[in-house]
Each structure stands twice: as structure tokens, then as C-alpha cells.
C-alpha atoms as a PDB file:
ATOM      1  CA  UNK A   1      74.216-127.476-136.494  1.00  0.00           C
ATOM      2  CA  UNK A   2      77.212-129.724-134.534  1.00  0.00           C
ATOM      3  CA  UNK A   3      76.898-133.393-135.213  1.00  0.00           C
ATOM      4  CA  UNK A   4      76.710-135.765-132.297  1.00  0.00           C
ATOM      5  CA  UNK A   5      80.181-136.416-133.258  1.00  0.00           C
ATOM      6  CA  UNK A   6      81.670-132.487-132.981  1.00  0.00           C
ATOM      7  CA  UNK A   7      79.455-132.395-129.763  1.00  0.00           C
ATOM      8  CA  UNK A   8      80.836-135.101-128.218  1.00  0.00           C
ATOM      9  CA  UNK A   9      84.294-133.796-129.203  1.00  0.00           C
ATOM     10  CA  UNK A  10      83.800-130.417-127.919  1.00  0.00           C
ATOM     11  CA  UNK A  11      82.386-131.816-124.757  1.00  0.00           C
ATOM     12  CA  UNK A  12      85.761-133.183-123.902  1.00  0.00           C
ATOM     13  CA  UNK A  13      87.270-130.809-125.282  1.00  0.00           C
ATOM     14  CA  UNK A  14      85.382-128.643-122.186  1.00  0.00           C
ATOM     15  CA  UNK A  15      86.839-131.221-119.605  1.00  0.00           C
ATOM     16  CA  UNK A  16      90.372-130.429-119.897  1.00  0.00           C
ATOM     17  CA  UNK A  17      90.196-126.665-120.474  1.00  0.00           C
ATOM     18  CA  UNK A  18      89.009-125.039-117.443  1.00  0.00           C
ATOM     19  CA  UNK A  19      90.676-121.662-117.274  1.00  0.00           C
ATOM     20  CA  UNK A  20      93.085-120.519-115.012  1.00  0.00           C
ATOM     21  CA  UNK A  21      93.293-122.157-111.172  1.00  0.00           C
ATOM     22  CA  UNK A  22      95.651-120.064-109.429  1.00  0.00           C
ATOM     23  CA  UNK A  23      94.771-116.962-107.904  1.00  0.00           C
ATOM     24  CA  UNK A  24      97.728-115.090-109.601  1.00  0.00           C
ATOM     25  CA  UNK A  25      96.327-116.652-113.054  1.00  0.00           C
ATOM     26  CA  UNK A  26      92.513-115.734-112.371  1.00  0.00           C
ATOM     27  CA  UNK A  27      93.776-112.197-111.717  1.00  0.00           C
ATOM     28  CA  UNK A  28      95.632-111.554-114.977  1.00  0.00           C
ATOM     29  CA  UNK A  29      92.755-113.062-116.895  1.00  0.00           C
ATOM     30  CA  UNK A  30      90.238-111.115-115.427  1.00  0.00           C
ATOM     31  CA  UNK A  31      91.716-108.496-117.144  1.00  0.00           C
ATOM     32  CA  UNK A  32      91.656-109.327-120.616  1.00  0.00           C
ATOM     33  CA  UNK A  33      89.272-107.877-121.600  1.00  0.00           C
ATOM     34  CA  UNK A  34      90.194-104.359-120.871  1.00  0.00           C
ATOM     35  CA  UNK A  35      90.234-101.725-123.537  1.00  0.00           C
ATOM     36  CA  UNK A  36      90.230 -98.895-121.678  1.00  0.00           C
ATOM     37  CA  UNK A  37      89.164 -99.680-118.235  1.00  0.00           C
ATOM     38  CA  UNK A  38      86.760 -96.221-117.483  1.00  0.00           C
ATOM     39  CA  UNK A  39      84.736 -98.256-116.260  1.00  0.00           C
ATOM     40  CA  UNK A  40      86.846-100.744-114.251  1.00  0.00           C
ATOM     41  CA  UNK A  41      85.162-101.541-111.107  1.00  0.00           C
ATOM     42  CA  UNK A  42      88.953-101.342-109.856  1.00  0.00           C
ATOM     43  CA  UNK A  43      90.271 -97.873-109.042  1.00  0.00           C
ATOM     44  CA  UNK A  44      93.995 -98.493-110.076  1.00  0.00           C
ATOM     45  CA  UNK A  45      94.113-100.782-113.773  1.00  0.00           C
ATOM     46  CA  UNK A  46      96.564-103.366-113.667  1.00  0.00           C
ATOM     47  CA  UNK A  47      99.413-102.890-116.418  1.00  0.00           C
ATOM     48  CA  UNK A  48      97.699 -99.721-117.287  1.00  0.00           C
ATOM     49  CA  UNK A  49      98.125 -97.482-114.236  1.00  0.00           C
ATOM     50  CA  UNK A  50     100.050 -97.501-110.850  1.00  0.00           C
ATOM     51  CA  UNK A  51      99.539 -97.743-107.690  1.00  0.00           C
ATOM     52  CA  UNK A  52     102.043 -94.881-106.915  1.00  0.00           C
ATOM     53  CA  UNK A  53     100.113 -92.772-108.947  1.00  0.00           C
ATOM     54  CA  UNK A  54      97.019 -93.337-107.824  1.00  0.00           C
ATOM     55  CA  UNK A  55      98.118 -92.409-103.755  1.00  0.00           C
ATOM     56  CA  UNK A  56      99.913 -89.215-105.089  1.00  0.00           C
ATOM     57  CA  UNK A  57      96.675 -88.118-106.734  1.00  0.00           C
ATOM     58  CA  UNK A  58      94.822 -89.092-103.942  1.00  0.00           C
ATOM     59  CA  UNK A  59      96.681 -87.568-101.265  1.00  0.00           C
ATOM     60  CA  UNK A  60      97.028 -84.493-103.402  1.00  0.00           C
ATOM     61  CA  UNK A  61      93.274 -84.010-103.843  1.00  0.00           C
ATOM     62  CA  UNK A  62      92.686 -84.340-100.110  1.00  0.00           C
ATOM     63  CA  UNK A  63      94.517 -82.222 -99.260  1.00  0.00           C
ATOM     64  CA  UNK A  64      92.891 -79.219-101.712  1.00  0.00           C
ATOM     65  CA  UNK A  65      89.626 -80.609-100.910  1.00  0.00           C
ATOM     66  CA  UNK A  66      90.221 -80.650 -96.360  1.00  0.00           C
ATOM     67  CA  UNK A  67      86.886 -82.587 -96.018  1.00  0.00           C
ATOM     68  CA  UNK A  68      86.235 -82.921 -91.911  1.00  0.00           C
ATOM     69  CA  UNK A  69      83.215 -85.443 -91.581  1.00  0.00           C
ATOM     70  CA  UNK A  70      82.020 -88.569 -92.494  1.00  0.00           C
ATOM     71  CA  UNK A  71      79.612 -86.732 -95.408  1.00  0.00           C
ATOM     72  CA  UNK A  72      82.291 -84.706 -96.411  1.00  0.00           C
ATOM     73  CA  UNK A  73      85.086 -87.489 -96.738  1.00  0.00           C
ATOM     74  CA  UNK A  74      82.182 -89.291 -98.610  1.00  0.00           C
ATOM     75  CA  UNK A  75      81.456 -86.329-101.301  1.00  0.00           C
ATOM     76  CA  UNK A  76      85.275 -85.954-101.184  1.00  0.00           C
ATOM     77  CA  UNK A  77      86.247 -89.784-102.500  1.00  0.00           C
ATOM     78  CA  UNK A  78      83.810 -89.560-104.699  1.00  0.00           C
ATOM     79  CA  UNK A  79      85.568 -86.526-106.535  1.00  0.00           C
ATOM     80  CA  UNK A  80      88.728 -88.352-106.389  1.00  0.00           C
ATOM     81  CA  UNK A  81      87.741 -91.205-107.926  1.00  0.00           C
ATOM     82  CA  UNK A  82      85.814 -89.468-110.640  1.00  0.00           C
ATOM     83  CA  UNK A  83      88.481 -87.408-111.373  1.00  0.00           C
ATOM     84  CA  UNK A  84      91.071 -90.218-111.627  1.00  0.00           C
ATOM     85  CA  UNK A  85      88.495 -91.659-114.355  1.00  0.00           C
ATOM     86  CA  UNK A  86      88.822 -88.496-116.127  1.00  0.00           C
ATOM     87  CA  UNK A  87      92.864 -88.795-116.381  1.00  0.00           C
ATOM     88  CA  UNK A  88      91.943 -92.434-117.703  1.00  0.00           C
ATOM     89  CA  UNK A  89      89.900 -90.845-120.628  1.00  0.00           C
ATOM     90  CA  UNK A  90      92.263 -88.928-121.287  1.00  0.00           C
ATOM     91  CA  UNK A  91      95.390 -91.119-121.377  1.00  0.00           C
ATOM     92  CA  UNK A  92      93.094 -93.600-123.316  1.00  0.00           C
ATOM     93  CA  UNK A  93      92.359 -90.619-126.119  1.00  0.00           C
ATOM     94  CA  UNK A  94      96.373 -90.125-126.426  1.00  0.00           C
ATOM     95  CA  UNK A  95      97.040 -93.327-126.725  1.00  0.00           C
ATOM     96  CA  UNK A  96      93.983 -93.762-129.273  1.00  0.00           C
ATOM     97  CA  UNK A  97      95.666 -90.741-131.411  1.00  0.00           C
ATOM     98  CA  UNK A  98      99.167 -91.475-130.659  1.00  0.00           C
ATOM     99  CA  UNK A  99      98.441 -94.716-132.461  1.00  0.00           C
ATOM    100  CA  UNK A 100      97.492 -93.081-135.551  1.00  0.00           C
ATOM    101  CA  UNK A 101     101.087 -91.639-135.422  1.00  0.00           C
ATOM    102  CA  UNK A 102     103.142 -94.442-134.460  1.00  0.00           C
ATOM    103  CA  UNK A 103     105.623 -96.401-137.151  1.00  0.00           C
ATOM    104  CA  UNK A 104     102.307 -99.190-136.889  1.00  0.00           C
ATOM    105  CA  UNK A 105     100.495 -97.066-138.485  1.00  0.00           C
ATOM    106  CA  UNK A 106      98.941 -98.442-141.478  1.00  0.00           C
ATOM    107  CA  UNK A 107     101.805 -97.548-144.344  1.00  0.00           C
ATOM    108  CA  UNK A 108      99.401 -95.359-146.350  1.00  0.00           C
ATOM    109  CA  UNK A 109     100.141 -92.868-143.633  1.00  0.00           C
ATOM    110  CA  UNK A 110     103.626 -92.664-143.985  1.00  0.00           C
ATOM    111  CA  UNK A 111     103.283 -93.186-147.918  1.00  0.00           C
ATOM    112  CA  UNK A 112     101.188 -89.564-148.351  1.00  0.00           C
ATOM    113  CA  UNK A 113     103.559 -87.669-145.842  1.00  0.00           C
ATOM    114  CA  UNK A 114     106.555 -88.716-147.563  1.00  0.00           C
ATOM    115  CA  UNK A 115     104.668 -87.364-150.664  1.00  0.00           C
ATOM    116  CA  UNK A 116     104.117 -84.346-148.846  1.00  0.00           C
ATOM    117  CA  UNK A 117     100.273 -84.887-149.325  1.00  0.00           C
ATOM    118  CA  UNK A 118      98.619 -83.391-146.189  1.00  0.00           C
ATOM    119  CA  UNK A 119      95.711 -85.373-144.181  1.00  0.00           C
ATOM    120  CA  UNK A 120      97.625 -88.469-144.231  1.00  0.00           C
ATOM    121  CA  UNK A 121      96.906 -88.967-140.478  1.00  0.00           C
ATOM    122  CA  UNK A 122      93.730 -88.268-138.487  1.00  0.00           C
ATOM    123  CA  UNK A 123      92.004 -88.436-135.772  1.00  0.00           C
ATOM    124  CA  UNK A 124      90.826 -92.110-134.378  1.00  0.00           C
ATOM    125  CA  UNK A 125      86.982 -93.223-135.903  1.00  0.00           C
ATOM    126  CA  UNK A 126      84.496 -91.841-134.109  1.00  0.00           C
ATOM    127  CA  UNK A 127      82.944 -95.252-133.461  1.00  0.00           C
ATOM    128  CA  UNK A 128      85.979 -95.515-131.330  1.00  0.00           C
ATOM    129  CA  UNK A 129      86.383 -92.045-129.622  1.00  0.00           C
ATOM    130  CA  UNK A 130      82.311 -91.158-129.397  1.00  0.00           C
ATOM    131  CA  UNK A 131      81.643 -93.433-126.704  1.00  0.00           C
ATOM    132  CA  UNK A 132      84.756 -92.623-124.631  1.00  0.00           C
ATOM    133  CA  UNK A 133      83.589 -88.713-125.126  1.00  0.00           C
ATOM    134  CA  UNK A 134      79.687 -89.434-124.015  1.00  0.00           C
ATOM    135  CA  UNK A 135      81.899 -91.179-120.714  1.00  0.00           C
ATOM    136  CA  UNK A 136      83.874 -88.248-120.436  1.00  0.00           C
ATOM    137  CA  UNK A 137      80.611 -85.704-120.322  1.00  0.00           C
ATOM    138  CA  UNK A 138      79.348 -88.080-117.329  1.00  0.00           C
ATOM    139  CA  UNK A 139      81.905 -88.461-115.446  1.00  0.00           C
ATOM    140  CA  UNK A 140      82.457 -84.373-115.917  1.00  0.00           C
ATOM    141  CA  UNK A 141      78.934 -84.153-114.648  1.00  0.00           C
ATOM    142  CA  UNK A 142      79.276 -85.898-111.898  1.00  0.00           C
ATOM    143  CA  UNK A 143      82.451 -84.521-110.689  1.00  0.00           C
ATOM    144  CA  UNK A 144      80.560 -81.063-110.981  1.00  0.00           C
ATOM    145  CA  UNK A 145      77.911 -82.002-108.877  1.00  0.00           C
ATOM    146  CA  UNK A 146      80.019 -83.612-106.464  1.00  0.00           C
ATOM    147  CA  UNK A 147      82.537 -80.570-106.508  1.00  0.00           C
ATOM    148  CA  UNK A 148      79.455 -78.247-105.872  1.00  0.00           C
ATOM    149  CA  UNK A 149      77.793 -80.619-103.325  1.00  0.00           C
ATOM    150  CA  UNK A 150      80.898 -80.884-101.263  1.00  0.00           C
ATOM    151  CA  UNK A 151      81.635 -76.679-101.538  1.00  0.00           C
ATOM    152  CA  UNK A 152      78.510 -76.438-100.114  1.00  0.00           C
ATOM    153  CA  UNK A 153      77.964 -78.591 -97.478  1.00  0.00           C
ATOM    154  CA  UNK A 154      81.791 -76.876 -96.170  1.00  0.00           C
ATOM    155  CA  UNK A 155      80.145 -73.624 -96.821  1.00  0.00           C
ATOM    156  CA  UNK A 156      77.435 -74.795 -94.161  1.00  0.00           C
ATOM    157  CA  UNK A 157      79.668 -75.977 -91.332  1.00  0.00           C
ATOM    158  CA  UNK A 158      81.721 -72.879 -91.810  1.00  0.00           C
ATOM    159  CA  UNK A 159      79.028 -70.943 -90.864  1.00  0.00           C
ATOM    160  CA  UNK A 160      78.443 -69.335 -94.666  1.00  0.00           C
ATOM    161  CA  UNK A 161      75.601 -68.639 -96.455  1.00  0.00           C
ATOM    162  CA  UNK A 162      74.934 -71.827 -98.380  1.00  0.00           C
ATOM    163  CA  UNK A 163      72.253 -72.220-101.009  1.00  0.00           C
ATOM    164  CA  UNK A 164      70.508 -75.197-102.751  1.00  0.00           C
ATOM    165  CA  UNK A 165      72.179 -75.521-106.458  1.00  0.00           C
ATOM    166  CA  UNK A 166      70.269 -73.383-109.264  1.00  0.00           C
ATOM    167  CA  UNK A 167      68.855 -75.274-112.415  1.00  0.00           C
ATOM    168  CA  UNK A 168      67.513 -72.463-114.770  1.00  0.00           C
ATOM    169  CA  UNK A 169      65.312 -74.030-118.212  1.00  0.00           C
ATOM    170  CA  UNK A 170      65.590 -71.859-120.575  1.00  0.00           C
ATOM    171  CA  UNK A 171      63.071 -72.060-123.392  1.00  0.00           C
ATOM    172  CA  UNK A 172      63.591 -70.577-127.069  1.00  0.00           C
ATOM    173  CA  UNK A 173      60.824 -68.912-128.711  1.00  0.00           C
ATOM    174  CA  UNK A 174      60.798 -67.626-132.391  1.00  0.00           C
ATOM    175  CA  UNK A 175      63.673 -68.454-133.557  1.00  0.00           C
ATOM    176  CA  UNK A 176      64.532 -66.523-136.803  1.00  0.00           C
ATOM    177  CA  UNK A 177      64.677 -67.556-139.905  1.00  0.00           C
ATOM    178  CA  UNK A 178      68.052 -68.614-140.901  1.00  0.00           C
ATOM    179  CA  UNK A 179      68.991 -66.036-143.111  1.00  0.00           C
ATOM    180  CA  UNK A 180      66.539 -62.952-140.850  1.00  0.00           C
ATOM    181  CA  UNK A 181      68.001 -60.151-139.239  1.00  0.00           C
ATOM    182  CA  UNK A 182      68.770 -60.265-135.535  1.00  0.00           C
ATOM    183  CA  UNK A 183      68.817 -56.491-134.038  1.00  0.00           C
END
């Protein structure tokens, strides 16, 4: 517990540091907090991606993807965006491992493989990496579903034969023992 002292202190303490006050400052603070910005409310990451980049994968997906429509165009951003999340999970896992290769990486590393010991380096923790995989499996989801929604609602105005997706539950029975026969 503060004393009324340290209270008082940290009260004024409060008054003279307020945070940023320009608009340029409030914007690079906002962001300081990113680790790996999947799920950045903002499509291109500041300092991590480019504008540039973003239009050319943009542009390049709507053109494969030709949506005519307000529902298309709609199913069609969303694939866009969800796939440009995926190339952020993926440049975040490279990075992640690249890391665990670089010259700051702790000097045990480089100790065994100058030994000629193998296993020196490996893969990030997978307190790190799991999460980022369970966001990759969503975002893979959804761009599936998306993808499929968007094939078929084309399929429609083109005049094809367009059915409702399958689902198919599949339920295992008597499974065999683990060291039974299968025939």
C-alpha cells in the first residue's frame, strides 16, 4: 500500500505526463503495442507492411476474383483482406524463426554449432507460435468459406447450377484396439 506521501507524488507525477498531443505522436503510439498485428483493426501495419504492397495484392486479387455486384464485391474484400492476414502470419512465423537464427541469438546457439553438436537451434516456443497457428486455422476458415460463398453466388448469376455448401458428420464406431487387425 502507497503512503499519502507516494500518492500525492504520483498524483503530480500524473499532471505533467499526459501522453502524446499531436496527431502524428498519438499515431505512432497507438502502435506500440504491436507484436504481430493479425489482428490489427488496420489493414496495412505501420512500419511493418506497405502501402504499395497492400494495393498490388489488392488489385491482383480482384482481378482473379471479377466480382460484378454489390454482394459479390462484398464476399470479394472480404477474401482480400483475409488473405492479406494470412501473408501477416506468415511473415510473423519467419521472422519468429529467423530470430532463432540471427547473430542475437542467445550464444549457446552458436556455441553447439561451432561444436558441431546438432539441435543447437529450434523452432520458436510454442507458447509463442500456438496462438499465431490457432489464428492462422481461422482466418484459413474463413477465407474458405468466403472463397466458396463467392464461387457460388458467380456460379448463380452465370446461369450454373449452384448448390448450398455440403457439411458431412462423420461418426466413428468401434474403433479397434490399438494393436487389432484392420482387414
Amino acid at each position: 500500500m502507497a503512503t499519502r506521501k507516494q500518492l500525492r507524488a504520483n498524483r503530480a507525477n500524473a499532471q505533467r505526463s499526459t501522453g502524446p498531443r499531436t496527431t502524428e505522436g498519438k499515431a505512432t503510439s497507438r502502435m506500440n503495442a504491436v507484436s504481430h498485428g493479425i489482428l490489427s483493426e488496420s489493414l496495412v501495419v505501420p512500419r511493418l507492411e506497405r502501402e504499395e504492397e497492400w494495393d498490388a495484392h489488392r488489385e491482383s486479387c480482384l482481378a482473379s476474383l471479377q466480382p460484378q455486384g454489390g454482394l459479390e464485391e462484398m464476399l470479394a474484400e472480404r477474401v482480400i483482406h483475409i488473405s492479406w492476414r494470412i501473408r501477416r502470419v506468415a511473415r510473423y512465423e519467419r521472422d519468429e524463426i529467423a530470430k532463432n537464427y540471427s547473430e542475437d541469438a542467445p550464444r549457446y546457439w552458436h556455441e553447439m554449432a561451432e561444436l558441431g553438436v546438432a539441435g543447437g537451434r529450434q523452432l520458436p516456443d510454442l507458447a509463442k507460435l500456438g496462438p499465431i497457428t490457432r489464428y492462422e486455422a481461422h482466418l484459413h476458415r474463413s477465407l474458405m468459406q468466403s472463397l466458396h460463398e463467392l464461387e457460388r453466388i458467380q456460379a448463380r448469376r452465370l446461369g450454373h447450377e449452384a448448390s448450398a455448401p455440403t457439411a458431412i458428420d462423420i461418426v466413428v464406431t468401434g474403433a479397434p484396439e490399438p494393436n487389432e487387425r484392420i482387414e
